[in-house]
PDBML (XML) file of the C-alpha atoms, coordinates in Angstrom:
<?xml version="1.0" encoding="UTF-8" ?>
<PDBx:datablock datablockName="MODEL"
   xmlns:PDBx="http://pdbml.pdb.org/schema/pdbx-v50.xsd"
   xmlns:xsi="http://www.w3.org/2001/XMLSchema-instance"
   xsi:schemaLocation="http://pdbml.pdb.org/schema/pdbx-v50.xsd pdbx-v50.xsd">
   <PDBx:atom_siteCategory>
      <PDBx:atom_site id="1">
         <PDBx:B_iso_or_equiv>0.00</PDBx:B_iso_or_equiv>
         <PDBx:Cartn_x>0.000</PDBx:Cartn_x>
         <PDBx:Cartn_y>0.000</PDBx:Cartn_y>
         <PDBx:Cartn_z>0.000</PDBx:Cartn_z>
         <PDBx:auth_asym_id>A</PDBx:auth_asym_id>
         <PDBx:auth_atom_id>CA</PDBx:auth_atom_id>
         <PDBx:auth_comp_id>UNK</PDBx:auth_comp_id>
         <PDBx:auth_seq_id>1</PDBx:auth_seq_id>
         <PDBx:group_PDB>ATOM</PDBx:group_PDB>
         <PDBx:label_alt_id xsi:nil="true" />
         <PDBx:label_asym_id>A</PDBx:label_asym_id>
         <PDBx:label_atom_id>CA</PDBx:label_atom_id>
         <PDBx:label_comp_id>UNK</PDBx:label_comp_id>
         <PDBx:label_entity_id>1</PDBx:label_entity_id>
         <PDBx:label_seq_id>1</PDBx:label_seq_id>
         <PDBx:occupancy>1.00</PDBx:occupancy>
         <PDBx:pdbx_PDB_model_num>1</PDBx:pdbx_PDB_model_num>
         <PDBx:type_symbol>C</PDBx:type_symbol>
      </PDBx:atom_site>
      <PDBx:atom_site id="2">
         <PDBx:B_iso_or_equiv>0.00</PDBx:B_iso_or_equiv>
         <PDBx:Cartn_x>1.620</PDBx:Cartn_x>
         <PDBx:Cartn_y>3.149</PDBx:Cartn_y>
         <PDBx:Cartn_z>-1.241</PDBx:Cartn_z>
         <PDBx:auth_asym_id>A</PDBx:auth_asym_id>
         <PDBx:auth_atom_id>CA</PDBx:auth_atom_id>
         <PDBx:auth_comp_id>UNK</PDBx:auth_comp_id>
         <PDBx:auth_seq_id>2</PDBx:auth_seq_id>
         <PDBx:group_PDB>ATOM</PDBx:group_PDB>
         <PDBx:label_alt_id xsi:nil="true" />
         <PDBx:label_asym_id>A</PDBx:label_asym_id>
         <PDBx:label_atom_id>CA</PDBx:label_atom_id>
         <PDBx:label_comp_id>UNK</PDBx:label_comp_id>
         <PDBx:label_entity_id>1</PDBx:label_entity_id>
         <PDBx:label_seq_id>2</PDBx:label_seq_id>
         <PDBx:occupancy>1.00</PDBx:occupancy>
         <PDBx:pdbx_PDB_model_num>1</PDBx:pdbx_PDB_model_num>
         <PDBx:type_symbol>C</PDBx:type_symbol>
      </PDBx:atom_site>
      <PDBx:atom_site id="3">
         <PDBx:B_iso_or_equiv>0.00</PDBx:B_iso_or_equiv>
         <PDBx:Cartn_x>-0.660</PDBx:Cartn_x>
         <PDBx:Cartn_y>6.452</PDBx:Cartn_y>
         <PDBx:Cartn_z>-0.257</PDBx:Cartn_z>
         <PDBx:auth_asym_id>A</PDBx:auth_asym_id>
         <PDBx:auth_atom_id>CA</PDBx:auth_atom_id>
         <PDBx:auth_comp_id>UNK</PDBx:auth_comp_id>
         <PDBx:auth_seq_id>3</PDBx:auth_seq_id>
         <PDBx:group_PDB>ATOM</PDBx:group_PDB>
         <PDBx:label_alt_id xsi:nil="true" />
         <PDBx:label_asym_id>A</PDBx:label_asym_id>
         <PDBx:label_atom_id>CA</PDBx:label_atom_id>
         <PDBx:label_comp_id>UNK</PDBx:label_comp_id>
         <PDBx:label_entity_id>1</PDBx:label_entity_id>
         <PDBx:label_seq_id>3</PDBx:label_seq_id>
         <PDBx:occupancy>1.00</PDBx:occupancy>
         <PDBx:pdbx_PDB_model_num>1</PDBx:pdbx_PDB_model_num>
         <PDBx:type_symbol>C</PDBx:type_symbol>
      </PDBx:atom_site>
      <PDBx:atom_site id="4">
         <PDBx:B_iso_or_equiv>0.00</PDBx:B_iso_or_equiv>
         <PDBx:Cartn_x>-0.059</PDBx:Cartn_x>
         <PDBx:Cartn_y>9.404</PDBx:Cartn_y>
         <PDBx:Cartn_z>-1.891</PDBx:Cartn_z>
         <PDBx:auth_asym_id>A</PDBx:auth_asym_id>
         <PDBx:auth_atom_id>CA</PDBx:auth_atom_id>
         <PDBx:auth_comp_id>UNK</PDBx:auth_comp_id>
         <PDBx:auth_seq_id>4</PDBx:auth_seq_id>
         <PDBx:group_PDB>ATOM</PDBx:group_PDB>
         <PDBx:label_alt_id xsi:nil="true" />
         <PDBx:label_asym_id>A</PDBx:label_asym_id>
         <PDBx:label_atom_id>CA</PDBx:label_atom_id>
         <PDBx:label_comp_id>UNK</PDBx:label_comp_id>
         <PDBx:label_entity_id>1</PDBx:label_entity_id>
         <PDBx:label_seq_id>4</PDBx:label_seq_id>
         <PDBx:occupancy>1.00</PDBx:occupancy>
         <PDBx:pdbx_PDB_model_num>1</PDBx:pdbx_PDB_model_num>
         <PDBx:type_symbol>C</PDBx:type_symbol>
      </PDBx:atom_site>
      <PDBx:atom_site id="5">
         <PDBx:B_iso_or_equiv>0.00</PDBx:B_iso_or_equiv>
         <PDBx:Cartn_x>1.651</PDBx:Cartn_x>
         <PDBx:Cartn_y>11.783</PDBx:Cartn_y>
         <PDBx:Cartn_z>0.530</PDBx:Cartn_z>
         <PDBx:auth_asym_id>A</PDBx:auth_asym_id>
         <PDBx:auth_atom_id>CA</PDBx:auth_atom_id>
         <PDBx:auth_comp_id>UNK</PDBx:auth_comp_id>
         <PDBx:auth_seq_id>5</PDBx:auth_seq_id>
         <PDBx:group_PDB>ATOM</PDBx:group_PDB>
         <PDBx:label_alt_id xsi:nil="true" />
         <PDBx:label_asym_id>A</PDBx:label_asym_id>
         <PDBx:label_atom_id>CA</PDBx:label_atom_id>
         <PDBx:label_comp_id>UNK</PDBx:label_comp_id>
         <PDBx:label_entity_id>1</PDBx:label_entity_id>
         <PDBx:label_seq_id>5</PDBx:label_seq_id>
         <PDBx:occupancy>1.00</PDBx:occupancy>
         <PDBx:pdbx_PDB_model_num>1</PDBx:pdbx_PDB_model_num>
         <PDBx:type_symbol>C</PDBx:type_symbol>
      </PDBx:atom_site>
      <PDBx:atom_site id="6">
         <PDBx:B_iso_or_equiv>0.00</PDBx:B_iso_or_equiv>
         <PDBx:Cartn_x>2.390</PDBx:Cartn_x>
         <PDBx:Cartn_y>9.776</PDBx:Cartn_y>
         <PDBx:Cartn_z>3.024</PDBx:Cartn_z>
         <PDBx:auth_asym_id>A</PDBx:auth_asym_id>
         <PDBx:auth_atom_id>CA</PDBx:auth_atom_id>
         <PDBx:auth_comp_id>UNK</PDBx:auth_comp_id>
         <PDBx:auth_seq_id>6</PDBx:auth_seq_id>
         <PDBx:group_PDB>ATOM</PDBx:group_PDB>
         <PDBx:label_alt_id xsi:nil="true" />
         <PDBx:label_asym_id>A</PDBx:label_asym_id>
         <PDBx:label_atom_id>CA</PDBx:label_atom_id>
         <PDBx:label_comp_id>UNK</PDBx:label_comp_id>
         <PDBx:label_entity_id>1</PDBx:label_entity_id>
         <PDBx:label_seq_id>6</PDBx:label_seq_id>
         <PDBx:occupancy>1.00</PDBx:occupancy>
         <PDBx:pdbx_PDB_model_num>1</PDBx:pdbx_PDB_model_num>
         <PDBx:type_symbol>C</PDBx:type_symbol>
      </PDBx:atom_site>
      <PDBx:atom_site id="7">
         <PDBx:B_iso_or_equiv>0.00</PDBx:B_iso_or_equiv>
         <PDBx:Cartn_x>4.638</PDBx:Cartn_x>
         <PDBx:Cartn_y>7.472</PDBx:Cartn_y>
         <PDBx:Cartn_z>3.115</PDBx:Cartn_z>
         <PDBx:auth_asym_id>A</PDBx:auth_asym_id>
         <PDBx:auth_atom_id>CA</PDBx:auth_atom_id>
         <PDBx:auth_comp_id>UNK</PDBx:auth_comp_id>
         <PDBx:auth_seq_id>7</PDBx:auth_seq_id>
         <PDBx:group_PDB>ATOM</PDBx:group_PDB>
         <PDBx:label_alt_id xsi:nil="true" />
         <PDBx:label_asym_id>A</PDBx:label_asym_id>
         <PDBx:label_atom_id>CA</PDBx:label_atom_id>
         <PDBx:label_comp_id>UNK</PDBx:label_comp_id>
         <PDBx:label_entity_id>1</PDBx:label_entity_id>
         <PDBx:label_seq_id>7</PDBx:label_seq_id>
         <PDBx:occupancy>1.00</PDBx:occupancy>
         <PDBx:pdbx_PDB_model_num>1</PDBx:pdbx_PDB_model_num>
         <PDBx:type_symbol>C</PDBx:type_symbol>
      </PDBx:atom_site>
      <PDBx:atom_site id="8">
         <PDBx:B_iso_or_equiv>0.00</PDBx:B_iso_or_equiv>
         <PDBx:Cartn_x>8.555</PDBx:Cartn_x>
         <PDBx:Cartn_y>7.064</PDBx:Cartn_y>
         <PDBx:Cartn_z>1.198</PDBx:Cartn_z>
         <PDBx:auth_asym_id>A</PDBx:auth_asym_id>
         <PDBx:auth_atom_id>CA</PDBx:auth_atom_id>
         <PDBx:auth_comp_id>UNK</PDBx:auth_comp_id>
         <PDBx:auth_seq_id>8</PDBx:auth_seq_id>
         <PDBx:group_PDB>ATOM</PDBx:group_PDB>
         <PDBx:label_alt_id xsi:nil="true" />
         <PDBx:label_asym_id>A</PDBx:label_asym_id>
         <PDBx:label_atom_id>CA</PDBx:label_atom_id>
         <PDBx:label_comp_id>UNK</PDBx:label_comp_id>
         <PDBx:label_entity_id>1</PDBx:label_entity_id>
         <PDBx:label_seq_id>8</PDBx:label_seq_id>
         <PDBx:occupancy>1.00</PDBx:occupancy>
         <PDBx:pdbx_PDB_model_num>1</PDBx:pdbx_PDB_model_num>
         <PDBx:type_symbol>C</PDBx:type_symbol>
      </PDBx:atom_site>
      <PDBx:atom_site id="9">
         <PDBx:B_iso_or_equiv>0.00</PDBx:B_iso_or_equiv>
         <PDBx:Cartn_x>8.552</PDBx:Cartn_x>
         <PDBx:Cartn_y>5.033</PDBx:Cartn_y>
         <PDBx:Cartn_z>-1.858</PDBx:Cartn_z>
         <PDBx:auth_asym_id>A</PDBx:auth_asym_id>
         <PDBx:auth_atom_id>CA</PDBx:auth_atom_id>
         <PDBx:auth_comp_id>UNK</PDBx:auth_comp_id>
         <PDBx:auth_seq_id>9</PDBx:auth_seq_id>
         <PDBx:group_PDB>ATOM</PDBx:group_PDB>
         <PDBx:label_alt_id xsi:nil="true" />
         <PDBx:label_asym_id>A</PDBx:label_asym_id>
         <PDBx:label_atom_id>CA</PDBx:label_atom_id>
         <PDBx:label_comp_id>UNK</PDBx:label_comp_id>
         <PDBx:label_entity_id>1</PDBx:label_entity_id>
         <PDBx:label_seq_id>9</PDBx:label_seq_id>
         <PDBx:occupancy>1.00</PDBx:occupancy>
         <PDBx:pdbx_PDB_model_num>1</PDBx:pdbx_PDB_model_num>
         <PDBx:type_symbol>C</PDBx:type_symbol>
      </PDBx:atom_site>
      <PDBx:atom_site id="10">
         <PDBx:B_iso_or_equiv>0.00</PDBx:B_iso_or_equiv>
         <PDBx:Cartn_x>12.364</PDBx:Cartn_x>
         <PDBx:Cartn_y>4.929</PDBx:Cartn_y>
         <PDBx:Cartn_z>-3.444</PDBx:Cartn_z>
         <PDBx:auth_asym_id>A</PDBx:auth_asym_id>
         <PDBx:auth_atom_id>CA</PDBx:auth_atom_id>
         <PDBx:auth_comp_id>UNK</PDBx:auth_comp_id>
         <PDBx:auth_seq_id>10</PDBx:auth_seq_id>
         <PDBx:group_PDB>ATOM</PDBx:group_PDB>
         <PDBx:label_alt_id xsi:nil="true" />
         <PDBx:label_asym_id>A</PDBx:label_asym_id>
         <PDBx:label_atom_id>CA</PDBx:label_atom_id>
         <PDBx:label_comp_id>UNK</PDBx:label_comp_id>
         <PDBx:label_entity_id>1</PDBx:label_entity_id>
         <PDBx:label_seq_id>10</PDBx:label_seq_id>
         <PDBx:occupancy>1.00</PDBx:occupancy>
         <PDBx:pdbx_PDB_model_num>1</PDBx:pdbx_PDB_model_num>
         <PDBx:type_symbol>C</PDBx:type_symbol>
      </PDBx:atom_site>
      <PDBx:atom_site id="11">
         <PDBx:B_iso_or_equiv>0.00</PDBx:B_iso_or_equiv>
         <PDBx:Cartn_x>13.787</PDBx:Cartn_x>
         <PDBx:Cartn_y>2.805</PDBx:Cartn_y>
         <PDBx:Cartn_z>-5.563</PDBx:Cartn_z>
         <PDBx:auth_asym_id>A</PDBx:auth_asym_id>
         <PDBx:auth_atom_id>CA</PDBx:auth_atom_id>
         <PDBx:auth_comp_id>UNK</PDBx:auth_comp_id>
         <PDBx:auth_seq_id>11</PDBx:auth_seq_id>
         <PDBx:group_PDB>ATOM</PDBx:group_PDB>
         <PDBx:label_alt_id xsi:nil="true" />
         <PDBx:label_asym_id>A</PDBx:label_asym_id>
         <PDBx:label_atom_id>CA</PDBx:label_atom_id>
         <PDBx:label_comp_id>UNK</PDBx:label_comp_id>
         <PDBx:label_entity_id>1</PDBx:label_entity_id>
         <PDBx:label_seq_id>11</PDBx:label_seq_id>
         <PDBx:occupancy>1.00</PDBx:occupancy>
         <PDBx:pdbx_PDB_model_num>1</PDBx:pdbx_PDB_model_num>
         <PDBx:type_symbol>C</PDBx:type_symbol>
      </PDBx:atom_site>
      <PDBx:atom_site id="12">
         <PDBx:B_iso_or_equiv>0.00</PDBx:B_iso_or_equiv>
         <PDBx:Cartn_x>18.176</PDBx:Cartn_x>
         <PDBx:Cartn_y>2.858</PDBx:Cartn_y>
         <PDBx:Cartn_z>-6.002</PDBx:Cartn_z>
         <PDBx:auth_asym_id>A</PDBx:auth_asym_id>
         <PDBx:auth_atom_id>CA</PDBx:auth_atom_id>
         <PDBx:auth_comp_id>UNK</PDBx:auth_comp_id>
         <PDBx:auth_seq_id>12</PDBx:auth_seq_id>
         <PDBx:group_PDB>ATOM</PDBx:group_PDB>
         <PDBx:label_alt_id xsi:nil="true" />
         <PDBx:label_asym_id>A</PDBx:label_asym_id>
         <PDBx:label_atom_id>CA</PDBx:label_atom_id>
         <PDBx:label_comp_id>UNK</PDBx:label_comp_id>
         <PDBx:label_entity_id>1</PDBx:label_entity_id>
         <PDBx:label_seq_id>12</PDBx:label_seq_id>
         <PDBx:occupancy>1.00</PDBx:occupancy>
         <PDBx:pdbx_PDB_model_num>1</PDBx:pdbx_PDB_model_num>
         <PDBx:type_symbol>C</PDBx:type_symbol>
      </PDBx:atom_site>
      <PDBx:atom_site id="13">
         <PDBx:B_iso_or_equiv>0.00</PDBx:B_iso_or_equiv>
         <PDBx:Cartn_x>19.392</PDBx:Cartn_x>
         <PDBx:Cartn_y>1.427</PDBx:Cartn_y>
         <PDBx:Cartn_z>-9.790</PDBx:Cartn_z>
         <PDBx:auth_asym_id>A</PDBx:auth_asym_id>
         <PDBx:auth_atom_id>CA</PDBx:auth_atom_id>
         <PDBx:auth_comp_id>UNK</PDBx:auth_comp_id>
         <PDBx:auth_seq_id>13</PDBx:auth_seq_id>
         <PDBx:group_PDB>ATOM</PDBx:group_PDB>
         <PDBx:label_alt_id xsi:nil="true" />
         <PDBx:label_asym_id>A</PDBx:label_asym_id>
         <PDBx:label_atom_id>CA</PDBx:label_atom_id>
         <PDBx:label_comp_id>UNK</PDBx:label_comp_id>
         <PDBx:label_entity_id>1</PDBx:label_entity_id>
         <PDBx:label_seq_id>13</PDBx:label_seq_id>
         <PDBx:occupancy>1.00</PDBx:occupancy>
         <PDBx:pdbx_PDB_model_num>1</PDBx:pdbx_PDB_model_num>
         <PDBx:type_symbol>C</PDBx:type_symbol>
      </PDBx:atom_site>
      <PDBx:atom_site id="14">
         <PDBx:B_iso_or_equiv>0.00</PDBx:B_iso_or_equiv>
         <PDBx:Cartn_x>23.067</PDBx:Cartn_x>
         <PDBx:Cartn_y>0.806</PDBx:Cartn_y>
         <PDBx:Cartn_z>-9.875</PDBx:Cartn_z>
         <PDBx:auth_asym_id>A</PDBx:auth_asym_id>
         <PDBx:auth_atom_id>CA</PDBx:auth_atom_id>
         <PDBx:auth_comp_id>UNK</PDBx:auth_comp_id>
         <PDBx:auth_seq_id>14</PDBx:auth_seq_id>
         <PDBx:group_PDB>ATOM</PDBx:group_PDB>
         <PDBx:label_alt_id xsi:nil="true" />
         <PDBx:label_asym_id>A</PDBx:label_asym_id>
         <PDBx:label_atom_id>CA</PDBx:label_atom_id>
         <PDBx:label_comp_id>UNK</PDBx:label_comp_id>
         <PDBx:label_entity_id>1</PDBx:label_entity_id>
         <PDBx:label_seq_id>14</PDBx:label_seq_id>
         <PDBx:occupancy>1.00</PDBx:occupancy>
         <PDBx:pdbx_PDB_model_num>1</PDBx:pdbx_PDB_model_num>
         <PDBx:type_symbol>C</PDBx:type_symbol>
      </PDBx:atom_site>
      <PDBx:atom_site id="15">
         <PDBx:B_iso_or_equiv>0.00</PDBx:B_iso_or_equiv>
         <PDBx:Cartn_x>25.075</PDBx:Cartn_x>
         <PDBx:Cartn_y>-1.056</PDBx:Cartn_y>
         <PDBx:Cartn_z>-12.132</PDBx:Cartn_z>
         <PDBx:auth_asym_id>A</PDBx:auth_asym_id>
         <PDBx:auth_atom_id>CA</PDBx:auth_atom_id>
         <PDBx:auth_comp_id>UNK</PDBx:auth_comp_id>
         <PDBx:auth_seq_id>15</PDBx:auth_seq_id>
         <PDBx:group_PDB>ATOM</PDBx:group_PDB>
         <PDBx:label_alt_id xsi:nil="true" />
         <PDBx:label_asym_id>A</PDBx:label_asym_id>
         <PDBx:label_atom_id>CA</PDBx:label_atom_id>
         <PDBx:label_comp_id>UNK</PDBx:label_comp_id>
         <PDBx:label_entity_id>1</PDBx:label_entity_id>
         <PDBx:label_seq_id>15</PDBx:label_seq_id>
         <PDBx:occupancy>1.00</PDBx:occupancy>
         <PDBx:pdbx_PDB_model_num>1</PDBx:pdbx_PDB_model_num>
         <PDBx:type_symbol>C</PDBx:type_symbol>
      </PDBx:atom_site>
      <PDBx:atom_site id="16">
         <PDBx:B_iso_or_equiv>0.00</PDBx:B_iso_or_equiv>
         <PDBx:Cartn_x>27.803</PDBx:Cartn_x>
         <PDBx:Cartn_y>-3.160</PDBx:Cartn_y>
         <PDBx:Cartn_z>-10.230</PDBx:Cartn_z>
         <PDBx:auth_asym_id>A</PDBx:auth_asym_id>
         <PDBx:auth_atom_id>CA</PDBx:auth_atom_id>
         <PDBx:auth_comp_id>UNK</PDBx:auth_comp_id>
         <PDBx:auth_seq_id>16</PDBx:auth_seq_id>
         <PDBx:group_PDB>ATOM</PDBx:group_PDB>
         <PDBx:label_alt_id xsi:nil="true" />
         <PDBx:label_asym_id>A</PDBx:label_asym_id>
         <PDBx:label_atom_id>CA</PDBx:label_atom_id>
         <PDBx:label_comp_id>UNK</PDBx:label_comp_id>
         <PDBx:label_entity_id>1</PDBx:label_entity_id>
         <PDBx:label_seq_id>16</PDBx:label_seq_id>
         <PDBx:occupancy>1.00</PDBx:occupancy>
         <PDBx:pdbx_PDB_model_num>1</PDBx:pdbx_PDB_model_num>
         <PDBx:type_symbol>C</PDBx:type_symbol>
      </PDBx:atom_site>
      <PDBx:atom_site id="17">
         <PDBx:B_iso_or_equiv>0.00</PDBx:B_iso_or_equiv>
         <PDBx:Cartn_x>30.667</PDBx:Cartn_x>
         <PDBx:Cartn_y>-4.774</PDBx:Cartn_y>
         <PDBx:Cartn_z>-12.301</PDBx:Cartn_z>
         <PDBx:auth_asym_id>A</PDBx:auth_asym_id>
         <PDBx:auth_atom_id>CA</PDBx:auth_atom_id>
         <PDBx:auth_comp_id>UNK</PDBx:auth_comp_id>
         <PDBx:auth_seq_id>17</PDBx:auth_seq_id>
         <PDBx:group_PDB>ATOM</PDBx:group_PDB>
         <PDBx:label_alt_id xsi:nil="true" />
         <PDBx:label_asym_id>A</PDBx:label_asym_id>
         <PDBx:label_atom_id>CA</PDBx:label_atom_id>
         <PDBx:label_comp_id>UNK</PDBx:label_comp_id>
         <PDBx:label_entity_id>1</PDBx:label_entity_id>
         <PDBx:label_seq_id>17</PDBx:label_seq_id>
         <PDBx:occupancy>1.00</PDBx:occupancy>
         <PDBx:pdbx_PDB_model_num>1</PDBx:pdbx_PDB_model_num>
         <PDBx:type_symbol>C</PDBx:type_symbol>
      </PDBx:atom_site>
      <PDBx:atom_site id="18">
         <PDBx:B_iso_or_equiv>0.00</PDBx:B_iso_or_equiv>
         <PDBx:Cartn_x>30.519</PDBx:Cartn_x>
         <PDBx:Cartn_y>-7.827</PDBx:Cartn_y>
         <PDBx:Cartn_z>-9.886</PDBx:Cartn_z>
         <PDBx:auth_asym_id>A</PDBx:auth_asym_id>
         <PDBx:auth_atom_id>CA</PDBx:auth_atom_id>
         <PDBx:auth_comp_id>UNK</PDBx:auth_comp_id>
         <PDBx:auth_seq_id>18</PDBx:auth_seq_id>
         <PDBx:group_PDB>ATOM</PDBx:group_PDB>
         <PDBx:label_alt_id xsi:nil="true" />
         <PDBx:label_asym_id>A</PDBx:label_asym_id>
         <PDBx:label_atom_id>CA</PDBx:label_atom_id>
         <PDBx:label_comp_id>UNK</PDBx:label_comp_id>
         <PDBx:label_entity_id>1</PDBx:label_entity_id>
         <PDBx:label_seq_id>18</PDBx:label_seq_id>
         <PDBx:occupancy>1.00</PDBx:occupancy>
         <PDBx:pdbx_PDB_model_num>1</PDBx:pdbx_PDB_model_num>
         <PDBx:type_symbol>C</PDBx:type_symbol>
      </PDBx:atom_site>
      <PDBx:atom_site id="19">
         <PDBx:B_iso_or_equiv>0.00</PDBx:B_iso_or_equiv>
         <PDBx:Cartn_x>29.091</PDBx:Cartn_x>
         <PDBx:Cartn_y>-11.603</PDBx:Cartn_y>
         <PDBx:Cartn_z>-10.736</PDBx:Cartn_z>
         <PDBx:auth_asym_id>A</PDBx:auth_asym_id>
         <PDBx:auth_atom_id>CA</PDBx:auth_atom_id>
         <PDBx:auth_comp_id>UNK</PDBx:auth_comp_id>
         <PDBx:auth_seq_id>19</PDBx:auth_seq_id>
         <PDBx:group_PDB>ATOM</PDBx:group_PDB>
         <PDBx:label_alt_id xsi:nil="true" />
         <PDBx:label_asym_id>A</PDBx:label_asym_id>
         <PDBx:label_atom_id>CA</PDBx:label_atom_id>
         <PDBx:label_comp_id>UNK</PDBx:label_comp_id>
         <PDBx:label_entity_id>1</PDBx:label_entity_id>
         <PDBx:label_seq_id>19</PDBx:label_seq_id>
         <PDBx:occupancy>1.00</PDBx:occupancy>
         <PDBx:pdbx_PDB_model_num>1</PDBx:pdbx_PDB_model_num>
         <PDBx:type_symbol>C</PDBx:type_symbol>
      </PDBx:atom_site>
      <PDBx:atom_site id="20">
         <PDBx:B_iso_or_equiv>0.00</PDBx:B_iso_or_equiv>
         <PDBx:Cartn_x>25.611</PDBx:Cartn_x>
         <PDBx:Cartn_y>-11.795</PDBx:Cartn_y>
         <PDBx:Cartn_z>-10.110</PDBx:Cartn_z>
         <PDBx:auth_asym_id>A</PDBx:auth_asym_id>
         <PDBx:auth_atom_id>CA</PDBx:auth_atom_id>
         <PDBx:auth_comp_id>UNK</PDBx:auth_comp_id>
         <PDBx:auth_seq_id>20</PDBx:auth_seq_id>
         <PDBx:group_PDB>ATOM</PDBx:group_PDB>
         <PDBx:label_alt_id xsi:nil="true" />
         <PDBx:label_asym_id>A</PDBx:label_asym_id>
         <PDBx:label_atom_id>CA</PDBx:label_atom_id>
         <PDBx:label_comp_id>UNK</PDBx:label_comp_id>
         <PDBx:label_entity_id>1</PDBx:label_entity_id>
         <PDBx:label_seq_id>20</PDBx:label_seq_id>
         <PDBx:occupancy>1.00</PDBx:occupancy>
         <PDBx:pdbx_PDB_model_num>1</PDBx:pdbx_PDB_model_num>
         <PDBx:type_symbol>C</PDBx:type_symbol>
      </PDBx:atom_site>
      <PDBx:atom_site id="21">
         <PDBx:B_iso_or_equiv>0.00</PDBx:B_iso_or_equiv>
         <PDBx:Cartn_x>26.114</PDBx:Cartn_x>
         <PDBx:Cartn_y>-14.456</PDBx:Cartn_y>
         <PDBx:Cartn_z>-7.408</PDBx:Cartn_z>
         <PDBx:auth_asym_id>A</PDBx:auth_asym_id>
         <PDBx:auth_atom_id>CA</PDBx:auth_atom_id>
         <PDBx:auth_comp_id>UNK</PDBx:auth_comp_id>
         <PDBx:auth_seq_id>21</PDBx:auth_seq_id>
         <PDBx:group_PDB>ATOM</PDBx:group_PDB>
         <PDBx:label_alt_id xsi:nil="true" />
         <PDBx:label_asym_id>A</PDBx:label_asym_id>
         <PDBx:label_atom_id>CA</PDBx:label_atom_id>
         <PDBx:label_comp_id>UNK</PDBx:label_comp_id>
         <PDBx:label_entity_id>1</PDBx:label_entity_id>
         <PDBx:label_seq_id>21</PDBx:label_seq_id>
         <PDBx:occupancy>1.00</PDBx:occupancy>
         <PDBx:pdbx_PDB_model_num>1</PDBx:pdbx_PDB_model_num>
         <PDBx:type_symbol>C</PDBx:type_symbol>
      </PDBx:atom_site>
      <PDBx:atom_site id="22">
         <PDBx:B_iso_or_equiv>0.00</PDBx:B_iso_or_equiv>
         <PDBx:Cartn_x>27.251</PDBx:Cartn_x>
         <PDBx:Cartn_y>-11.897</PDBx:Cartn_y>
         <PDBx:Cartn_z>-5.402</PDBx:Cartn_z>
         <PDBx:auth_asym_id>A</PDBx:auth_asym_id>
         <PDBx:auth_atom_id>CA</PDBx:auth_atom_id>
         <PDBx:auth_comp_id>UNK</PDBx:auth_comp_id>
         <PDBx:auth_seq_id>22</PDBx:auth_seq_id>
         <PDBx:group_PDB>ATOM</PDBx:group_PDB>
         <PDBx:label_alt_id xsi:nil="true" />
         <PDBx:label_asym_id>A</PDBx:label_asym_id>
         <PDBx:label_atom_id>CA</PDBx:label_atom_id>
         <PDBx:label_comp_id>UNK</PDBx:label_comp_id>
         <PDBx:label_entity_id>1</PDBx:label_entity_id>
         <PDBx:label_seq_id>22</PDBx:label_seq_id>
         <PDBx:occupancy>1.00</PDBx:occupancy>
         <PDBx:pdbx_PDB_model_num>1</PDBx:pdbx_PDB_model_num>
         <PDBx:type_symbol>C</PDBx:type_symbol>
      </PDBx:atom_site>
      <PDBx:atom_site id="23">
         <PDBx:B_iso_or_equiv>0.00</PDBx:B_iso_or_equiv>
         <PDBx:Cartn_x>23.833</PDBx:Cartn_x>
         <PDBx:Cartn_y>-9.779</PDBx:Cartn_y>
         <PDBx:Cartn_z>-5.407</PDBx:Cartn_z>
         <PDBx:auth_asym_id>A</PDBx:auth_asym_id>
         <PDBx:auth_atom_id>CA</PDBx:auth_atom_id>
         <PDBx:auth_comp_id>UNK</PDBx:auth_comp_id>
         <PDBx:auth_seq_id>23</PDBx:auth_seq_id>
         <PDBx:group_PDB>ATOM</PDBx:group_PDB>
         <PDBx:label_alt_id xsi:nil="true" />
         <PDBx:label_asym_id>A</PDBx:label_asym_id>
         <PDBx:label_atom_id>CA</PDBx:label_atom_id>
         <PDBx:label_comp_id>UNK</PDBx:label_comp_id>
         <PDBx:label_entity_id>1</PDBx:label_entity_id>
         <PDBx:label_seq_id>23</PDBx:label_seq_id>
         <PDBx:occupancy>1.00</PDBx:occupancy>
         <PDBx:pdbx_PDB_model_num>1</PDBx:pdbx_PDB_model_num>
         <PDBx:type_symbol>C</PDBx:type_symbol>
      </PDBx:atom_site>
      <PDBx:atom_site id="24">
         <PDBx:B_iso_or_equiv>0.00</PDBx:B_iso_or_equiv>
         <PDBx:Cartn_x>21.890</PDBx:Cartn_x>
         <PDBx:Cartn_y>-13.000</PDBx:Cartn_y>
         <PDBx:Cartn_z>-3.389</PDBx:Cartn_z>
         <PDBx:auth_asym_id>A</PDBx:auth_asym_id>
         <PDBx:auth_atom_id>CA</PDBx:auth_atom_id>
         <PDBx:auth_comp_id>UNK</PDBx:auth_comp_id>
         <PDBx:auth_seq_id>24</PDBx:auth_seq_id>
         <PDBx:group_PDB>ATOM</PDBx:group_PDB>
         <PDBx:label_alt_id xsi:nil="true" />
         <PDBx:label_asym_id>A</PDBx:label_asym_id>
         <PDBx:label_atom_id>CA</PDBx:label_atom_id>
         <PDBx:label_comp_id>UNK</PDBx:label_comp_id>
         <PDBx:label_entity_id>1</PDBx:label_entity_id>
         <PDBx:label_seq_id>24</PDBx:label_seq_id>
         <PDBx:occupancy>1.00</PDBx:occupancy>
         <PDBx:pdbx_PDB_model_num>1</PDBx:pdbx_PDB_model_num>
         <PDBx:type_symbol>C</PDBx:type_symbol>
      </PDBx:atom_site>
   </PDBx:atom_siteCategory>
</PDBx:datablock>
C-alpha cells in the first residue's frame, strides 16, 4: 500500500561490475 503523501517510496538502480552471485 503506497498512499499518496504519506509514506517514502524509493527505488536505487546501480550497475555493479561484480558476478551476479554476489547480489543474493
Amino acid at each position: 500500500q503506497s498512499p499518496k503523501g504519506k509514506g517514502i517510496y524509493v527505488s536505487l538502480l546501480y550497475k555493479p561490475d561484480v558476478a551476479p552471485m554476489r547480489a543474493v
